[in-house]
Protein backbone atom coordinates (compact mmCIF):
# COMPACT_ATOMS: atom_id res chain seq x y z
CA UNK A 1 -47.48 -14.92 -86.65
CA UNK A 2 -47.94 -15.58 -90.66
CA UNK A 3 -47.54 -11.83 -91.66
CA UNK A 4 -43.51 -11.99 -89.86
CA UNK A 5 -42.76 -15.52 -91.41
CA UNK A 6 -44.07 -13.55 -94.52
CA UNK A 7 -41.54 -10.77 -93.54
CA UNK A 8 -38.77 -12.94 -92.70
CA UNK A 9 -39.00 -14.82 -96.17
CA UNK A 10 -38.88 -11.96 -97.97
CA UNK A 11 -36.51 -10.51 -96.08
CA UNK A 12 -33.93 -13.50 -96.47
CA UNK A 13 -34.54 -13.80 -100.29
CA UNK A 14 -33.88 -9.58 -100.40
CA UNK A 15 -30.50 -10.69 -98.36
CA UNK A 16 -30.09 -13.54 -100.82
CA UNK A 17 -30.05 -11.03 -104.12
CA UNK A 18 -28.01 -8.66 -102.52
CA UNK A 19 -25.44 -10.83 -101.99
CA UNK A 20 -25.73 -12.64 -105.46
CA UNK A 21 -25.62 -9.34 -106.84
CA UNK A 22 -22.18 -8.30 -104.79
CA UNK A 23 -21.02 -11.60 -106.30
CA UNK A 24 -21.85 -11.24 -109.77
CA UNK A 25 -20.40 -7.41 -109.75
CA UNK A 26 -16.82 -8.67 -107.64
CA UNK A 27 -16.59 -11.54 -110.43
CA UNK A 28 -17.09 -8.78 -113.10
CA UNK A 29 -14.31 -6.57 -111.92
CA UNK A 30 -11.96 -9.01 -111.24
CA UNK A 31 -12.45 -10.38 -114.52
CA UNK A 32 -11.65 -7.17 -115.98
CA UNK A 33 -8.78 -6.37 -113.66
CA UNK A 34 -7.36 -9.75 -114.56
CA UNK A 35 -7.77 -9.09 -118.30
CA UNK A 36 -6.46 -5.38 -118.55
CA UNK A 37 -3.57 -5.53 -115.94
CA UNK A 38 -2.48 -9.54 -115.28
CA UNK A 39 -3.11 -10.86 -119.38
CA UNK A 40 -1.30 -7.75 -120.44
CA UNK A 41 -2.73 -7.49 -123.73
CA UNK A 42 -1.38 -5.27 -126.17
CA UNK A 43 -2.57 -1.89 -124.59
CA UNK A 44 -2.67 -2.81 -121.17
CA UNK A 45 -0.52 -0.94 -118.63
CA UNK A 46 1.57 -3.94 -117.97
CA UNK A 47 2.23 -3.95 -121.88
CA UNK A 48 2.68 -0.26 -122.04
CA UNK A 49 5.72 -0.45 -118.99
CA UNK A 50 7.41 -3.49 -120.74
CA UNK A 51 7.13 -1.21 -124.06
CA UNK A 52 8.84 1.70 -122.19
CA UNK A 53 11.79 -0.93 -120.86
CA UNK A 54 12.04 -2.00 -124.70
CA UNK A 55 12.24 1.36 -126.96
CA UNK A 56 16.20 2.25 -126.75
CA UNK A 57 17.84 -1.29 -125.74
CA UNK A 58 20.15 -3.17 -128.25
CA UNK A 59 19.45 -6.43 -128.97
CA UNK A 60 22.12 -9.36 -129.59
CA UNK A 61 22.10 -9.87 -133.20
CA UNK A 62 25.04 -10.96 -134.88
CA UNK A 63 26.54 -7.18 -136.54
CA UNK A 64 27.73 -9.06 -140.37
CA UNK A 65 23.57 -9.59 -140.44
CA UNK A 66 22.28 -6.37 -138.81
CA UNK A 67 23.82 -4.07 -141.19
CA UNK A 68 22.21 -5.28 -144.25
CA UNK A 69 19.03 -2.82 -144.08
CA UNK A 70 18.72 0.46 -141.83
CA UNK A 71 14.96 -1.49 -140.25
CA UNK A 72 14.87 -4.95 -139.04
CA UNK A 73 11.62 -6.88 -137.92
CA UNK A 74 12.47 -9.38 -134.45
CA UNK A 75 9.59 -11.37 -133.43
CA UNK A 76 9.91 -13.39 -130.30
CA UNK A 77 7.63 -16.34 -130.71
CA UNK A 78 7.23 -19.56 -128.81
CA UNK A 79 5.70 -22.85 -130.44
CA UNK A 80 3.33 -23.13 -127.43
CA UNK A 81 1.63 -19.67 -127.35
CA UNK A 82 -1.89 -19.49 -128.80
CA UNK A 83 -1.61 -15.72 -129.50
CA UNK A 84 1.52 -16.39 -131.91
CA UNK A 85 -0.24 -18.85 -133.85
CA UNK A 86 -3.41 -16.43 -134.21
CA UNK A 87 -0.73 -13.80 -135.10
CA UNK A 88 0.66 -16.37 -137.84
CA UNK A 89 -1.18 -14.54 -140.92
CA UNK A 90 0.13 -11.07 -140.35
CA UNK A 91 3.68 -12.76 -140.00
CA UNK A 92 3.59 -14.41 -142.71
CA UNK A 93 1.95 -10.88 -144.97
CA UNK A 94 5.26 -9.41 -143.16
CA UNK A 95 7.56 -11.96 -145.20
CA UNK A 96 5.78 -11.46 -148.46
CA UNK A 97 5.79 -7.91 -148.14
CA UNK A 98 9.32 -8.03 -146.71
CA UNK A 99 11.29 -7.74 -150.24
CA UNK A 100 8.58 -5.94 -151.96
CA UNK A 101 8.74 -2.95 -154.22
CA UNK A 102 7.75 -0.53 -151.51
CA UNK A 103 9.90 -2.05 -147.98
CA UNK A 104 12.74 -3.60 -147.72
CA UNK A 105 13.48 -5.08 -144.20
CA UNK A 106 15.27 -7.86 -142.53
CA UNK A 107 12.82 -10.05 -140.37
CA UNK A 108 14.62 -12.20 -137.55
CA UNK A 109 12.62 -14.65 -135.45
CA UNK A 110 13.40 -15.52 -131.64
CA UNK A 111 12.11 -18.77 -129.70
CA UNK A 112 12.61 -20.38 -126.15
CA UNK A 113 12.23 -23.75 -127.47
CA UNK A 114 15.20 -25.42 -129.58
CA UNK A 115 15.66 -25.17 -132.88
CA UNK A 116 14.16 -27.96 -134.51
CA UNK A 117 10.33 -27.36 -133.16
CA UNK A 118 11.08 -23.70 -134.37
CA UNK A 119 11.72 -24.30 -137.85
CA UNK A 120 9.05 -26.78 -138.41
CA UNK A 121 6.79 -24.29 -136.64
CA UNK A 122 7.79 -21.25 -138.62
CA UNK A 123 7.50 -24.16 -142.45
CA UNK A 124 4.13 -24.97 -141.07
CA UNK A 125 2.79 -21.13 -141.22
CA UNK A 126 4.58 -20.27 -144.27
CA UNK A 127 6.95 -17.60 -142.15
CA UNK A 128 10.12 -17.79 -143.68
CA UNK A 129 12.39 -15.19 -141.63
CA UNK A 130 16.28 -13.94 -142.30
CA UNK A 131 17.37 -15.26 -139.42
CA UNK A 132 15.99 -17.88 -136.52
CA UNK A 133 17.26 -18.03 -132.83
CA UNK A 134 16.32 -20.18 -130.72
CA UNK A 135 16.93 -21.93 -127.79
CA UNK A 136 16.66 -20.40 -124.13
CA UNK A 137 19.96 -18.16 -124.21
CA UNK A 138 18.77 -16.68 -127.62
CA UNK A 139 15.15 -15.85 -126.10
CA UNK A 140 17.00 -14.80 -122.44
CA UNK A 141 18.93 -12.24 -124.45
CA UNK A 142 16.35 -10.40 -126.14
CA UNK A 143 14.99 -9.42 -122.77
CA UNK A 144 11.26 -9.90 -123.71
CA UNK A 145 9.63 -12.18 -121.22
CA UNK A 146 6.43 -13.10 -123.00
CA UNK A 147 5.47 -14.09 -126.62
CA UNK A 148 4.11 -12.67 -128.88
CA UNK A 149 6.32 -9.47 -129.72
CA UNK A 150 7.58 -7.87 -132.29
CA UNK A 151 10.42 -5.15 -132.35
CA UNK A 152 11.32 -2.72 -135.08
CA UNK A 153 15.31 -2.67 -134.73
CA UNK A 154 17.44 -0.03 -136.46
CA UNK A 155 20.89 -0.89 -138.34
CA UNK A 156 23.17 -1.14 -135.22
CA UNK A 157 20.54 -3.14 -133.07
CA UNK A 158 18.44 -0.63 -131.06
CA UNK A 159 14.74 -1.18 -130.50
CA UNK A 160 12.88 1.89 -132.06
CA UNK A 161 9.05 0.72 -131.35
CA UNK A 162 7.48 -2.48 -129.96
CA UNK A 163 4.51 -4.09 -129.72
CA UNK A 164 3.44 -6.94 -127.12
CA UNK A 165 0.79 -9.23 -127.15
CA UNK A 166 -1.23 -10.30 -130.11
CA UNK A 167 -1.85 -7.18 -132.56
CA UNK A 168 -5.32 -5.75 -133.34
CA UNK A 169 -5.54 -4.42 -136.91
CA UNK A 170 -5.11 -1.14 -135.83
CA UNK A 171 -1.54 -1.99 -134.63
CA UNK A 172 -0.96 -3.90 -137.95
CA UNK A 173 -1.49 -1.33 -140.46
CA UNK A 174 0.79 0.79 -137.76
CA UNK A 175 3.68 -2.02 -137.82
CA UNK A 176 2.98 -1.26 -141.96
CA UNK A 177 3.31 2.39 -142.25
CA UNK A 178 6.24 2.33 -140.27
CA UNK A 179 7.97 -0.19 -141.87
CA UNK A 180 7.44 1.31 -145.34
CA UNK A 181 7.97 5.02 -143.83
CA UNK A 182 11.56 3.48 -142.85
CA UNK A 183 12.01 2.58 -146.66
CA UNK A 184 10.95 5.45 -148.15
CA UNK A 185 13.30 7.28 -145.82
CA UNK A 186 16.30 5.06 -146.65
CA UNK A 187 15.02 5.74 -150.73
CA UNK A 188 15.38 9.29 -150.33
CA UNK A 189 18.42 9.53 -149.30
C-alpha cells in the first residue's frame, strides 16, 4: 500500500510540472505574439502593412508650405504616447540638423490633441518644427492611426518612406542618410 501512495505522489507532482511547464511555454508565446504582431513595433508585420498603405499617399499639407524644399519630415505625435517622448532626442537632432550645411528639409508635426498641449509639448523637448497641426481633423487626415511616425514627404505631398513605432538606431541613421541623400540630390542639380 505505501509503494502506490509513493507512486501516486510522484505521479501527481510529474502531472503538476507538466502542466506548469505548458503554462510557462503558452505565457511565453503569447507574450511574443502580443509583442511582434498586436504592439506593432517598428518591424513588426502589422508595422510593415501600415508602411505599405503609407509609401505613395498624399498628405494634406497646405501647397504655399510644401513647395519650399523637394523633402519634408511629418511626424505624427500625440502628447500621451510614451514612445514619442522616448523618441524626443532624435526629433529634436532632426531640427538642429534640419537647416544645416549638409540637409535642408521642412519638418511638420501632426497631433490628435489641440493645439495648445502640442506646442507646450513640442517647447518642452526643444522640437521646434515648420509647421504644427493639431487637433483631431489634422491627425484624421494624415491617415496614420498610431503615434509615433514619421514620413519623408516629397515637394507635392506624397509619402516616399515611413517609419512606425519608436525608431531603433538602425532606423535613425537610415531616416539620416536619406534625408541628406535627398539634399545632395537637390545640390546637384
Amino acid at each position: 500500500m505505501k509503494s502506490i501512495v509513493t507512486r501516486l505522489s510522484s505521479i501527481i507532482t510529474l502531472d503538476k510540472l507538466a502542466n506548469v511547464a505548458v503554462i510557462c511555454v503558452a505565457v511565453m508565446l503569447g507574450a511574443v505574439v502580443v509583442k511582434n504582431h498586436l504592439l506593432g513595433g517598428s518591424n513588426s508585420p502589422a508595422a510593415a502593412r501600415a508602411k505599405a498603405e503609407l509609401v505613395g499617399r498624399q498628405i494634406k499639407i497646405p501647397p504655399s508650405i510644401l513647395g519650399k524644399t523637394s523633402t519634408s519630415v511629418a511626424l505624427a505625435l500625440s502628447t500621451n504616447c510614451h514612445f514619442c517622448t522616448e523618441s524626443m532626442p532624435f526629433y529634436k537632432q532632426l531640427t538642429e540638423m534640419r537647416q544645416g550645411p549638409e540637409t535642408t528639409f521642412q519638418l511638420f508635426t501632426f497631433f490628435p490633441q489641440d493645439p495648445a498641449p502640442a506646442n507646450a509639448y513640442l517647447k518642452e523637448h526643444g522640437v521646434s518644427p515648420d509647421l504644427i497641426m493639431s487637433g483631431p481633423k489634422a491627425f484624421s487626415d494624415l491617415g496614420i492611426s498610431g503615434t509615433p511616425a514619421l514620413l519623408l514627404v516629397n515637394s507635392k505631398g506624397v509619402v516616399q518612406d515611413a517609419w512606425l513605432g519608436k525608431l531603433s538606431e538602425k532606423e535613425q541613421a537610415e531616416v539620416i542618410s536619406k534625408l541628406k541623400g535627398a539634399s545632395v540630390a537637390r545640390a546637384s542639380r
